[in-house]
Protein backbone atom coordinates (compact mmCIF):
# COMPACT_ATOMS: atom_id res chain seq x y z
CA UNK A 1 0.00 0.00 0.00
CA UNK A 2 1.01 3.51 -1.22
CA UNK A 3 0.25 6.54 0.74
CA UNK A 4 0.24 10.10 -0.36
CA UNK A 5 1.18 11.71 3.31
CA UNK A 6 4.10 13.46 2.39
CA UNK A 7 2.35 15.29 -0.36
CA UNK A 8 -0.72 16.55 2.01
CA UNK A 9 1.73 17.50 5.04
CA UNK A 10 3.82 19.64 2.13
CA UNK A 11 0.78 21.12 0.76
CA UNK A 12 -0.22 22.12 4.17
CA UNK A 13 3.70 23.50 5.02
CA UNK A 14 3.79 20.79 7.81
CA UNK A 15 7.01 19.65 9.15
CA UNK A 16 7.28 15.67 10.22
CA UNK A 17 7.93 16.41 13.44
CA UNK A 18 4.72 19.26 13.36
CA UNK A 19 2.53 16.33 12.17
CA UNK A 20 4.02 13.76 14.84
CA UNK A 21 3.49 15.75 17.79
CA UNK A 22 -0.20 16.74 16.08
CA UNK A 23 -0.74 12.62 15.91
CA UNK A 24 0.73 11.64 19.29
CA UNK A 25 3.62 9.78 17.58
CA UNK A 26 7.16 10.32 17.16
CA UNK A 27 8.98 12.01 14.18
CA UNK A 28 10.48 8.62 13.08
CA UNK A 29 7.29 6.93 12.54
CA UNK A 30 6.13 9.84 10.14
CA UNK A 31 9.22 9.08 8.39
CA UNK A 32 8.71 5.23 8.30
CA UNK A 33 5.03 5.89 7.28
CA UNK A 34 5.83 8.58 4.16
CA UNK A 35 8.95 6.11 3.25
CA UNK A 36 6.08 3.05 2.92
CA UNK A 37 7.70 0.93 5.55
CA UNK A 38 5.14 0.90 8.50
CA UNK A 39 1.51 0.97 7.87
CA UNK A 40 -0.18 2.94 10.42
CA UNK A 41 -3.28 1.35 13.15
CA UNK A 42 -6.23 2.53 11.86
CA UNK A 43 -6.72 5.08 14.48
CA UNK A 44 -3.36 6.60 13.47
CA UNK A 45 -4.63 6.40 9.74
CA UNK A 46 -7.70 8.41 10.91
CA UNK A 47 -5.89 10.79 13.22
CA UNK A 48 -3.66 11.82 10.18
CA UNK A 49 -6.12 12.09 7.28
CA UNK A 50 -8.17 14.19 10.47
CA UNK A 51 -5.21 16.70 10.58
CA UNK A 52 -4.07 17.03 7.20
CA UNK A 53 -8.14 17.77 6.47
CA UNK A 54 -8.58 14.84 4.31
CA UNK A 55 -10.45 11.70 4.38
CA UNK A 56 -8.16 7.68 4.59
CA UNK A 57 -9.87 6.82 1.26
CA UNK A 58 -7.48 9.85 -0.20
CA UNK A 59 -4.14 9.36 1.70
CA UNK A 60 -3.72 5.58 1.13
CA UNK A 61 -3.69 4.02 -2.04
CA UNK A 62 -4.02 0.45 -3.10
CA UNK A 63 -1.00 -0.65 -5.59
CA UNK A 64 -2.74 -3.13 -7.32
CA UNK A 65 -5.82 -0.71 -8.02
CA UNK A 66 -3.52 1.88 -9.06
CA UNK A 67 -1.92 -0.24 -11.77
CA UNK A 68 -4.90 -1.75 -13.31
């Protein structure tokens, strides 16, 4: 799964750590998100679509759905 996080927290002049202390998690896990290698709980999926004023269904991306 894809994610377009880094893109919305740009667009919105957000910093990683700005958006980690806004989710209750740590700068490196913003990182590790944006850089596809953690996928977030679903509450932190919610908490960041919540603060970068989007909905899940637009900051995650299914691959295989992309390509076809």
């Amino acid at each position: 799964m894809r994610n377009k996080i880094k893109e919305y927290r740009e667009n919105k002049g957000i910093s990683q750590g700005e958006l980690a202390k806004l989710c209750n998690v740590s700068r490196q896990t913003i990182n590790a998100i944006e850089n596809n290698k953690y996928d977030p709980s679903l509450q932190l999926a919610f908490d960041l679509a919540m603060t970068l004023g989007t909905k899940v269904d637009n900051l995650f991306l299914d691959e295989e759905e992309e390509n076809s």
